[in-house]
Each structure stands twice: as structure tokens, then as C-alpha cells.
Protein backbone atom coordinates (compact mmCIF):
# COMPACT_ATOMS: atom_id res chain seq x y z
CA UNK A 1 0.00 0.00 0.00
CA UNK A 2 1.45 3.18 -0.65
CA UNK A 3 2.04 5.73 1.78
CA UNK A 4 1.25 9.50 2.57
CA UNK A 5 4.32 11.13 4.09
CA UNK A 6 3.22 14.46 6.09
CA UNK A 7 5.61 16.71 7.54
CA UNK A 8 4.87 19.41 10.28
CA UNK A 9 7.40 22.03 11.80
CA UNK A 10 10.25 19.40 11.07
CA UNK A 11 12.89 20.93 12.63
CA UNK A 12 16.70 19.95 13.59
CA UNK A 13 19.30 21.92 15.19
CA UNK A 14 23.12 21.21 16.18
CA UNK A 15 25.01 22.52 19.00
CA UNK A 16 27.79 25.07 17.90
CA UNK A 17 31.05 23.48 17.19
CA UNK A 18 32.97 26.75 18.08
CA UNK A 19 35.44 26.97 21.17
CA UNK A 20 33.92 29.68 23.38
CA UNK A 21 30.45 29.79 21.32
CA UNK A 22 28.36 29.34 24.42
CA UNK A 23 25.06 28.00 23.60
CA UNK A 24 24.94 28.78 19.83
CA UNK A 25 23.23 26.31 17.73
CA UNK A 26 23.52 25.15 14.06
CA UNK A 27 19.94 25.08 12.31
CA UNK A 28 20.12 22.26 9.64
CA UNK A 29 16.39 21.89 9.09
CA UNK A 30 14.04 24.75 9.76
CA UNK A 31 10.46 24.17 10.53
CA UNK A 32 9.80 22.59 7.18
CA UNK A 33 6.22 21.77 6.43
CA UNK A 34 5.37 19.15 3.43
CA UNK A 35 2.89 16.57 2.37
CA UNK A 36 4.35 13.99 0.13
CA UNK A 37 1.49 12.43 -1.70
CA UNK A 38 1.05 8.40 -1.82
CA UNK A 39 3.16 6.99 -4.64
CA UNK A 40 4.57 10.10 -5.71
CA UNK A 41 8.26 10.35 -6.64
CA UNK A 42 9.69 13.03 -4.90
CA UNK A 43 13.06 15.20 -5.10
CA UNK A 44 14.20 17.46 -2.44
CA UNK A 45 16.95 19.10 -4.20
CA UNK A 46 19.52 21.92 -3.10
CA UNK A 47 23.33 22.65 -3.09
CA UNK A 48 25.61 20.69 -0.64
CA UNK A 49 25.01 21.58 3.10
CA UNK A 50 21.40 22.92 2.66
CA UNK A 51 19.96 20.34 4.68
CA UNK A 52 17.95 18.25 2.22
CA UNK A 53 19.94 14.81 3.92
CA UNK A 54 19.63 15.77 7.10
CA UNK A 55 15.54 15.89 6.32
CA UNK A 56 15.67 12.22 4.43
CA UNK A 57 17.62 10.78 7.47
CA UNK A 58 14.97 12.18 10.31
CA UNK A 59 12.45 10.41 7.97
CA UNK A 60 14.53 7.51 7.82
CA UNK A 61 15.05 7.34 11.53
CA UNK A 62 19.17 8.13 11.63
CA UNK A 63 18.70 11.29 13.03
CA UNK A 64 16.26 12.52 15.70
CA UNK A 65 14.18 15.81 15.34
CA UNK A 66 14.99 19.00 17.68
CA UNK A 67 11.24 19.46 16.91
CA UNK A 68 7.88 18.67 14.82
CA UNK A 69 6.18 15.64 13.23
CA UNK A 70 6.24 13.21 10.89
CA UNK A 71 3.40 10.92 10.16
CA UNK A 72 3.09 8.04 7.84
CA UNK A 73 -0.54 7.42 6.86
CA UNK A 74 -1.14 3.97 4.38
CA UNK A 75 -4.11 4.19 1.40
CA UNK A 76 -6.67 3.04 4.10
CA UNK A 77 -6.44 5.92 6.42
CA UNK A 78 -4.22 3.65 9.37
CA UNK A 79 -1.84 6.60 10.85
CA UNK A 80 1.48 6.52 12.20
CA UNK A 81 3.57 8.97 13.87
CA UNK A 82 6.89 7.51 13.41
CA UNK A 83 9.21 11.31 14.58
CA UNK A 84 10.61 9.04 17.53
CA UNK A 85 10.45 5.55 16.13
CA UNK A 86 13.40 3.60 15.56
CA UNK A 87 14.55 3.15 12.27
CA UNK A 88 14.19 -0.77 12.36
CA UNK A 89 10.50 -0.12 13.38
CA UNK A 90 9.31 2.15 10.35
CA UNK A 91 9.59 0.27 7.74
CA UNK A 92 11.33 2.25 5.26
CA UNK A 93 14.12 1.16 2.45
CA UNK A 94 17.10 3.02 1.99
CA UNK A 95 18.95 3.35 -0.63
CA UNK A 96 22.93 5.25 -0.44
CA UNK A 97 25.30 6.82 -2.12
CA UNK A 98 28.04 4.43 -1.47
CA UNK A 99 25.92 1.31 -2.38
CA UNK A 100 27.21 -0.15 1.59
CA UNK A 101 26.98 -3.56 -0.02
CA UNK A 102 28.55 -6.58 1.75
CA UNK A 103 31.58 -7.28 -0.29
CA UNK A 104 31.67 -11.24 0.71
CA UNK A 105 28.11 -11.92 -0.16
CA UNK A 106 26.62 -12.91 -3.37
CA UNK A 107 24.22 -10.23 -4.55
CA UNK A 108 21.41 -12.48 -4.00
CA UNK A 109 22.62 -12.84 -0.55
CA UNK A 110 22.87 -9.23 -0.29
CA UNK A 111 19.81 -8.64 -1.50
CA UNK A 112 18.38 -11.38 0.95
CA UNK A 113 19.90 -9.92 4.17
CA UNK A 114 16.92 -7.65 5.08
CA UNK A 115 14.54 -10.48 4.86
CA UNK A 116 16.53 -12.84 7.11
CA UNK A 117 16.76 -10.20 9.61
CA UNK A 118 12.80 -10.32 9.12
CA UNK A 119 12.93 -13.58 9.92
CA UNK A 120 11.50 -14.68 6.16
CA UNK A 121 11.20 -18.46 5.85
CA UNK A 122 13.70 -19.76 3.17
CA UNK A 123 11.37 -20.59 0.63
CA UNK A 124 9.44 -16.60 0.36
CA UNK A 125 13.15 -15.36 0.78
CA UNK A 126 14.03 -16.84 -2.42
CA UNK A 127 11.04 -16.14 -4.41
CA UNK A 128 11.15 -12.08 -3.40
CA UNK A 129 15.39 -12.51 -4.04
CA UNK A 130 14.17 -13.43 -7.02
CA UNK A 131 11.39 -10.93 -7.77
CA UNK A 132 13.37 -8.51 -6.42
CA UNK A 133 16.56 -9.07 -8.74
CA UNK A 134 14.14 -9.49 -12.01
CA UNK A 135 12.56 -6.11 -11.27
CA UNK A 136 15.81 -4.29 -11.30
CA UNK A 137 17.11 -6.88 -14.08
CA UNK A 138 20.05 -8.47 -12.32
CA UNK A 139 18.51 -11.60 -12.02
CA UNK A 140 21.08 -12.89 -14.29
CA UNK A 141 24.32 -12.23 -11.62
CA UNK A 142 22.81 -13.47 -8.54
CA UNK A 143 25.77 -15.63 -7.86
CA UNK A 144 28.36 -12.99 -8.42
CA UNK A 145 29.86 -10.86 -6.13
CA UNK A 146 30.08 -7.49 -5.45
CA UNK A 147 33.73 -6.37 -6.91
CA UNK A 148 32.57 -8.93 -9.68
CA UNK A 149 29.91 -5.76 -11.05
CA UNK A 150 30.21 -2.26 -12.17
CA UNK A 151 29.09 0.33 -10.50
CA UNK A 152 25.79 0.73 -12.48
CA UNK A 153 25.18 -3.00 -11.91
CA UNK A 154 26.27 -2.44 -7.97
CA UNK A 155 23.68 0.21 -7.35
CA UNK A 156 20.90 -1.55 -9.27
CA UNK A 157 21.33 -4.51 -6.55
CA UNK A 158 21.40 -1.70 -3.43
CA UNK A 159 18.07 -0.69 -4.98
CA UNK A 160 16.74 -3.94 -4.87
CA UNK A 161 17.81 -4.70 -1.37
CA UNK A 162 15.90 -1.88 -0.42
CA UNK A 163 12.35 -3.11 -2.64
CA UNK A 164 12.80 -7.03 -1.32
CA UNK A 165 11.64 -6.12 2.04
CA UNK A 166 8.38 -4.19 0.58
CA UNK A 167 8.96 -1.02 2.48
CA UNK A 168 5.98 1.45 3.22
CA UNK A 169 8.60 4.48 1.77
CA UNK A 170 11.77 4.16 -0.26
CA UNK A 171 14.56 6.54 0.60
CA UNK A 172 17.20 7.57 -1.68
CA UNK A 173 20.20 9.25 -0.75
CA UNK A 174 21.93 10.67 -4.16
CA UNK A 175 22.40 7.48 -5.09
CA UNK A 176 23.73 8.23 -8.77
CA UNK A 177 26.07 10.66 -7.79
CA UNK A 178 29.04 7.79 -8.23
CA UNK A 179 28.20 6.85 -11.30
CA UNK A 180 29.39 8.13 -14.90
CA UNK A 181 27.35 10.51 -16.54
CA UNK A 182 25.98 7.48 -19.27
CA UNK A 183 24.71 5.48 -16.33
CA UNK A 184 23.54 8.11 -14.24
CA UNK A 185 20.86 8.86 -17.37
CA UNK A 186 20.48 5.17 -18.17
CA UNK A 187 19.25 4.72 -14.54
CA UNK A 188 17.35 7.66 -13.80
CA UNK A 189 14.65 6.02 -16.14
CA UNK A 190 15.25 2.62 -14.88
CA UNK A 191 14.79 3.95 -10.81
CA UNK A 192 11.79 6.06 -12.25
CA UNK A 193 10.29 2.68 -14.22
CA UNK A 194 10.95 0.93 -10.85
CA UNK A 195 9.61 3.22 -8.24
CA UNK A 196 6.08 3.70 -10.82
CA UNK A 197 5.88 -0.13 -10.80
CA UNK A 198 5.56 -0.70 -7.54
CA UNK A 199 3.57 2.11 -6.62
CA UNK A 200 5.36 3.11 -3.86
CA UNK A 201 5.76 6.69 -1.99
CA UNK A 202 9.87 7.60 -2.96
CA UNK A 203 11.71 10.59 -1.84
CA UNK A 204 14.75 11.04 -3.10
CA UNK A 205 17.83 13.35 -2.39
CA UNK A 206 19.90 15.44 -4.92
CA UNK A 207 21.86 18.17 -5.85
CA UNK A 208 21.58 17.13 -9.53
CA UNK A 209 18.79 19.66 -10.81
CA UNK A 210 18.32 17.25 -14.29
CA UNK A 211 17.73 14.10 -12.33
CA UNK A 212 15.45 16.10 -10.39
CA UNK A 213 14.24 17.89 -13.55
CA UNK A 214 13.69 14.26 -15.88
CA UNK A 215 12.56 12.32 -13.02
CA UNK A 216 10.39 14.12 -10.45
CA UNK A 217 6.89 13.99 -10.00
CA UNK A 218 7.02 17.13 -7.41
CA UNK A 219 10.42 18.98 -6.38
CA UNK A 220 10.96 20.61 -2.98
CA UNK A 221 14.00 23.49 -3.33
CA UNK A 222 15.53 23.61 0.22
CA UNK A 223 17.88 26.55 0.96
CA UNK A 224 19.26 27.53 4.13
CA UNK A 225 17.21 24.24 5.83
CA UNK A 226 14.28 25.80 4.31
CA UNK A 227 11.69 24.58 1.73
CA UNK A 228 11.63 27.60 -0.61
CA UNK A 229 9.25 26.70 -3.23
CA UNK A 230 7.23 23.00 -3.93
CA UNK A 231 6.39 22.12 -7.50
CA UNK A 232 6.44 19.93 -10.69
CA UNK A 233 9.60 20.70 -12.56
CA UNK A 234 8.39 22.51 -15.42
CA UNK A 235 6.51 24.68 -13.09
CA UNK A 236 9.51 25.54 -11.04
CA UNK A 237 11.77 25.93 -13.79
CA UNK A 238 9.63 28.53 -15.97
CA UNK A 239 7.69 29.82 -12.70
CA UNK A 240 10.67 30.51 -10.03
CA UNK A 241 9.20 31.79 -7.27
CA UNK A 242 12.59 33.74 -5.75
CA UNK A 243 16.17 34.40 -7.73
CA UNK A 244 18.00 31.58 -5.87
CA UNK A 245 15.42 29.27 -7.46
CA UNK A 246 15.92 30.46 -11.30
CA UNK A 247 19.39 30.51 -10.62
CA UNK A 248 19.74 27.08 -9.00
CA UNK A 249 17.33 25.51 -11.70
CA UNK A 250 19.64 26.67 -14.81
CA UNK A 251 20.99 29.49 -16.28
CA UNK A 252 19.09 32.36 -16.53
CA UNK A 253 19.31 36.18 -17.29
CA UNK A 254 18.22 38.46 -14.63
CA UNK A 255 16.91 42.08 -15.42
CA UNK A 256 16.24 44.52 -12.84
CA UNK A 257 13.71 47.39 -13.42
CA UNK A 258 10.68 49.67 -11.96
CA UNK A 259 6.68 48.68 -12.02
CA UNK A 260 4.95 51.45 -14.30
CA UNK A 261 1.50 49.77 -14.22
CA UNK A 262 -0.28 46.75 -12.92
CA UNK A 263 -2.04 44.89 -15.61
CA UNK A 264 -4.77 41.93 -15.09
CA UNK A 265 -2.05 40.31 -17.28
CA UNK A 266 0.67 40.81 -15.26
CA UNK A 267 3.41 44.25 -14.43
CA UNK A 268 4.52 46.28 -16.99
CA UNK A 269 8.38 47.08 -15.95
CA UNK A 270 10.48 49.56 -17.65
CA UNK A 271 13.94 47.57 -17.63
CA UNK A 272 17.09 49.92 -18.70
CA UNK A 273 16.84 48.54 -22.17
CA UNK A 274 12.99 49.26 -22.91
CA UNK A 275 10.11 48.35 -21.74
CA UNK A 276 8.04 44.41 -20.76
CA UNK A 277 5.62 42.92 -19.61
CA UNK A 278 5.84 40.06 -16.87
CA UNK A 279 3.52 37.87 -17.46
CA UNK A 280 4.86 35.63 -14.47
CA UNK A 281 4.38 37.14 -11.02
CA UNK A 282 6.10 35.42 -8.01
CA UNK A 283 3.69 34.87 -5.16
CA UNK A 284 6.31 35.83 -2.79
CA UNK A 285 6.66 39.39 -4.36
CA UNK A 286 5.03 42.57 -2.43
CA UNK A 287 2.23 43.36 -4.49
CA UNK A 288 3.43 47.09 -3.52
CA UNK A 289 7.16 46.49 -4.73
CA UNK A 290 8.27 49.26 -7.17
CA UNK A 291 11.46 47.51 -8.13
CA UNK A 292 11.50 44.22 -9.36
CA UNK A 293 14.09 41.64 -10.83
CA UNK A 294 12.86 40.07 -14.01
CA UNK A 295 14.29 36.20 -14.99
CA UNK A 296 14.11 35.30 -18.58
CA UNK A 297 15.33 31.92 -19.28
CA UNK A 298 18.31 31.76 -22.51
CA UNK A 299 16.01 29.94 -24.62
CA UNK A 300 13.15 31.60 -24.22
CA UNK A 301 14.63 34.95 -26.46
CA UNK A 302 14.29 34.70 -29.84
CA UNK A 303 15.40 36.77 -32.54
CA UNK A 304 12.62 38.89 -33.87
CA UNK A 305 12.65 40.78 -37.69
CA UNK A 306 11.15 44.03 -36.07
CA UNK A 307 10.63 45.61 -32.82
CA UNK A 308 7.87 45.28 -31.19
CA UNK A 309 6.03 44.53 -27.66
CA UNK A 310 8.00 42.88 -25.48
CA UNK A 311 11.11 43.04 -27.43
CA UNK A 312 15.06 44.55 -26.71
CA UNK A 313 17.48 45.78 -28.73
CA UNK A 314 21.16 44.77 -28.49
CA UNK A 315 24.02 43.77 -30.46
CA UNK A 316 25.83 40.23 -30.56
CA UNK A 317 29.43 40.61 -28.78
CA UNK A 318 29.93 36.84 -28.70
CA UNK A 319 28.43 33.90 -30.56
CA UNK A 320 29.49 30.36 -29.77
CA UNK A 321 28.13 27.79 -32.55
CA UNK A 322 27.40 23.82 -30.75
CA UNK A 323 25.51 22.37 -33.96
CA UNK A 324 22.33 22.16 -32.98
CA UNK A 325 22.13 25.44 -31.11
CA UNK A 326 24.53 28.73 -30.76
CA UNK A 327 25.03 30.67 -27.44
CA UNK A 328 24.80 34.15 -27.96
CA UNK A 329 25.98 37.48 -25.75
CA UNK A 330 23.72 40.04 -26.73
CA UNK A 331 24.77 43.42 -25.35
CA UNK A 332 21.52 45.53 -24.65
CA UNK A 333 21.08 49.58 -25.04
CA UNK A 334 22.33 50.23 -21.25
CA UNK A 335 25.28 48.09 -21.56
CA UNK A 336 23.35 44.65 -19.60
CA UNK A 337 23.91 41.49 -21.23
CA UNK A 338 21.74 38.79 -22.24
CA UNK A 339 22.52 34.62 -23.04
CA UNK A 340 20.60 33.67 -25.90
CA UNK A 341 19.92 30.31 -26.51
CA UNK A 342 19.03 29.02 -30.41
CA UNK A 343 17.52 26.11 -31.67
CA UNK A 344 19.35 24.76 -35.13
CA UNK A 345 20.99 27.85 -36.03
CA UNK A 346 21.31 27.88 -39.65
CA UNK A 347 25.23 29.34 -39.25
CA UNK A 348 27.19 30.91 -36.42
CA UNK A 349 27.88 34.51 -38.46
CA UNK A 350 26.09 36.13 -35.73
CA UNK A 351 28.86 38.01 -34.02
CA UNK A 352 28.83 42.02 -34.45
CA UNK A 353 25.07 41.82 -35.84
CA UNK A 354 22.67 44.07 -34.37
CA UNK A 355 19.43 41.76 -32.80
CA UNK A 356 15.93 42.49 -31.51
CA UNK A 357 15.10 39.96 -29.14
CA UNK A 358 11.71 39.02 -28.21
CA UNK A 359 9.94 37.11 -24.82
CA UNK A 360 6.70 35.71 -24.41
CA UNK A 361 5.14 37.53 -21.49
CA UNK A 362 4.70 34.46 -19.79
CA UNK A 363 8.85 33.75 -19.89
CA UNK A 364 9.25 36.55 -18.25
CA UNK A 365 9.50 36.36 -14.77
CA UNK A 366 8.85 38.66 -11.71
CA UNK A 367 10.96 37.26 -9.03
CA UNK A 368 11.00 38.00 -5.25
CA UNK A 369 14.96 38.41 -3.82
């Protein structure tokens, strides 16, 4: 049965490491608030030290909250509060980095371990082994042993020691970041396939934003040991909600300016280099700010034959042709600069042209700071 995750006021906090710091504390996870849906694959992605592993171990049980709740509640309505609960006791399946496999087992017994632990009678053992190893498609190398697989293979076996035991919630701590970049995409579709199969409730840890990106069914940003903004990926990544988010999410060209009227489609913001109008409009924003910053993704300029609304002049100071697109450094009438991303250029003479570049009001984006 898959499993609703809910998180209230989760909160962690260290003491300070500092000689002489008195009673100073370290806040690693700040009163975060979530509800992870049943079945649902979901990312909690940030840069290193933000606090996103500190969060999947207190659900896992490694780590004990300084504060708040976390309740597991199964498709029938049976809850759990599980913030104090031992880790052997919750029923979750965890999947690391460093695969942590037993190097003088065979990966079937590797894979078995869990269930022997559970006290599984041989003959169920060997049938979930089995099930377990054919869903992850190393059914074929049960006899083999660890140092006798690559790393690809290694991590696909650590996934299914985690399934065998038919966990309530599968945990996932980065668990690609070891690989090459050929099998880190190769298996982001395979742990995706896996996790949909079984119709379990995953959450899984990154600071990769395309596995987060090509995988995700909902992405939480953390920041600081804060959840800054909860979404789908496409909605995060042409919505941002604040500047650290557009930035974190991919490149991006930032454009500050000053609110000259509020539309029912969005502000109208008079930028150094002419005039647009965001379409986007960050929640977060004061309805009353004056200035603004304005995110426009690379891709979403395109050359235009005329001015026009929503359109900036420039010139091209640096072209860079990669086949099937060109990066472009337009410079704009102020002296900014904008990336400009295009599809299947037809040549790379772009350099020293002048360009009108045109947005969708919709790609443009009102962030908050």
C-alpha cells in the first residue's frame, strides 16, 4: 500500500562546534512543512550543506528531530507517527550513495539480508530474491559478487535490497552521484520505471537539478534548511518563485527594473533597455514592490525581424556555434547582457550583428529576492 508522508514544523538543530560559542546552535532543518502524496516520486533538491539529507535521514530514523512531526498514513487511512520511532521499526528502504553492499556476499545474498533479519522463511526469501533481482534486471548475476559488477550493476542490486523487504517508503540518498554521466541517465529512467511499478511513496535526495528535472513527479527546493518553493519541474523551472530558485534551476538572465502599471495580465516594468511585460508574477513578491528583478530563461529569447512589444534591442558581442544550437551574448542599449539560446541555427555569423530579441510575457519572470 502506498504511503502519505506528512511533515509538520520538522525541525533539527546542532550545537555550535565553536570553542567559546556558548550555547549557539547550528539550524540544519528549519520548521519545514510538506505533504508527500502516496506513490509520488519526490526530489528534495539543493546545493551541498542545505539540509535536504539531514531531512531524508529524520524520515529515515538516523537522526532525531529537535522538533515537529512526521506521520506516515497507508491508502486506508491507518496513521502513524513515526518522529521518535526507531529506524528498524518504520519500515522504510534506503537506498545510499556508497551502495554499503557486503563485499563477501553474493548479490542475491545481499539482496536477501533484510529479509533474514525479518525472519522470512527460506522458501518466500528466495522467491522475493528473485522478484526482487528481475525487477531491477540483475537476475542474471545473482551468484556474483560485489567487486565482480560495475558500479551501475552495484547500485541496481542496493536498490533492490531496499524493494525485497516491501517497504511502506523508499529513501534515496543521491544514489547516482558515483556513477558516470551514461549510467547516471540510463538509470534515472530505470529507478523512475521501478519506483512507478511498484507504486510506492519515494523521496529522493539530490543536488543534480536534471535528475530532479527528468525524473520528479514534485520537487521541494531547500535553501538555508528551508523549503523555498514545492512544485512539478516545469513549473519551477519557468515559474521561479525567488532568484535563488531560477538561478539554481539553470541558467538564466536576470533584469532589474521599476513597475509602471499593474495589468490583469501581469506588471509592466520599464527595464534599462525598454520596456516588458511580466507575465509571471512570483507569489512571494510585495504586491506594492516598485522595483523588481525580471528572470528570462536563454532559450526563451528569440530573434525577432522588427521591434515590437516585449522586445530589446542589443548587439551580438559573442556567438558560440554547438551544432544544434549557438550561445549568444547580446549586449543591450544600457550596456546589460543577455545569453541567448538558439535552436538549429542555420550558421554561427552572428557576431557584431545588431538583434531584436523578443519574450513571451509568460517567460518573463517577476521574481521575489
Amino acid at each position: 500500500m502506498s504511503t502519505t508522508i506528512t511533515l509538520t514544523d520538522l525541525t533539527k538543530t546542532f550545537p555550535g562546534s565553536a570553542p567559546g560559542a556558548g550555547a549557539g546552535v547550528t539550524t540544519a532543518v528549519d520548521r519545514v512543512g510538506l505533504t508527500i502524496g502516496a506513490g509520488e516520486l519526490f526530489f528534495l533538491l539543493g546545493p551541498s550543506g542545505c539540509g535536504k539529507t539531514t531531512l531524508l535521514r529524520m524520515i529515515a530514523g538516523f537522526i532525531e528531530p529537535t522538533a515537529g512531526r512526521i506521520l506516515f498514513t497507508t491508502a486506508d487511512g491507518r496513521e502513524r507517527d513515526i518522529t521518535y520511532l526507531p529506524a528498524n521499526k518504520r519500515n522504510t528502504g534506503m537506498v545510499f550513495q556508497s551502495y554499503a553492499l557486503w563485499p563477501h556476499m553474493t548479490v542475491a545474498q545481499n539482496v536477501a539480508f533484510g529479509l533474514s533479519v525479518r525472519k522470512v522463511p527460506a522458501a518466500e526469501r528466495e522467491r522475493r530474491v528473485g522478484e526482487a533481482l528481475k525487477t531491477v534486471r540483475m537476475d542474471a548475476y545473482a551468484a556474483r559478487k560485489p567487486n565482480q559488477l560495475s558500479g551501475g550493476q552495484q547500485q541496481r542490486v542496493a536498490l533492490a535490497r531496499a524493494l525485497v523487504i516491501r517497504p511502506d517508503v523508499l529513501l534515496l540518498d543521491e544514489p547516482l552521484s558515483n556513477l558516470d554521466a551514461r549510467l547516471r541517465i540510463e538509470l534515472r529512467s530505470e529507478i523512475r520505471r521501478i519506483c512507478k511499478e511498484a507504486g510506492m511513496t519515494a523521496i529522493y535526495v539530490t543536488h543534480d537539478q536534471k535528475e530532479a528535472l527528468s525524473m520528479a513527479d514534485r520537487v521541494a527546493i531547500v535553501s538555508g534548511g528551508k523549503v523555498v518553493q514545492v512544485g512539478p519541474p516545469a513549473e519551477l523551472y519557468r515559474r521561479p518563485a525567488t532568484r535563488f530558485v531560477a538561478e539554481f534551476l539553470g541558467e538564466t538572465n536576470f533584469l532589474p527594473g521599476t513597475v509602471i502599471e499593474r495589468t490583469e495580465n501581469g506588471l509592466l516594468v520599464k527595464t534599462g533597455a525598454g520596456v516588458l511585460l511580466a507575465g509571471t508574477v512570483s507569489p512571494l513578491l510585495d504586491p506594492a514592490a516598485k522595483e523588481v528583478l525580471l528572470s528570462i530563461r536563454p532559450e526563451a529569447l528569440r530573434p525577432a525581424s522588427q521591434p515590437g512589444d516585449n522586445t530589446l534591442d542589443g548587439r551580438v558581442v559573442e556567438s558560440v556555434y554547438l551544432g544544434e544550437t549557438a550561445q549568444l551574448d547580446v549586449e543591450l542599449a544600457d550596456g546589460s547582457r543577455l545569453r541567448v539560446a538558439t535552436l538549429n541555427p542555420a550558421t554561427a555569423g552572428y557576431q557584431g550583428q545588431s538583434l531584436t530579441l523578443a519574450a513571451s510575457p509568460e517567460d518573463v519572470v517577476a521574481v521575489a529576492g
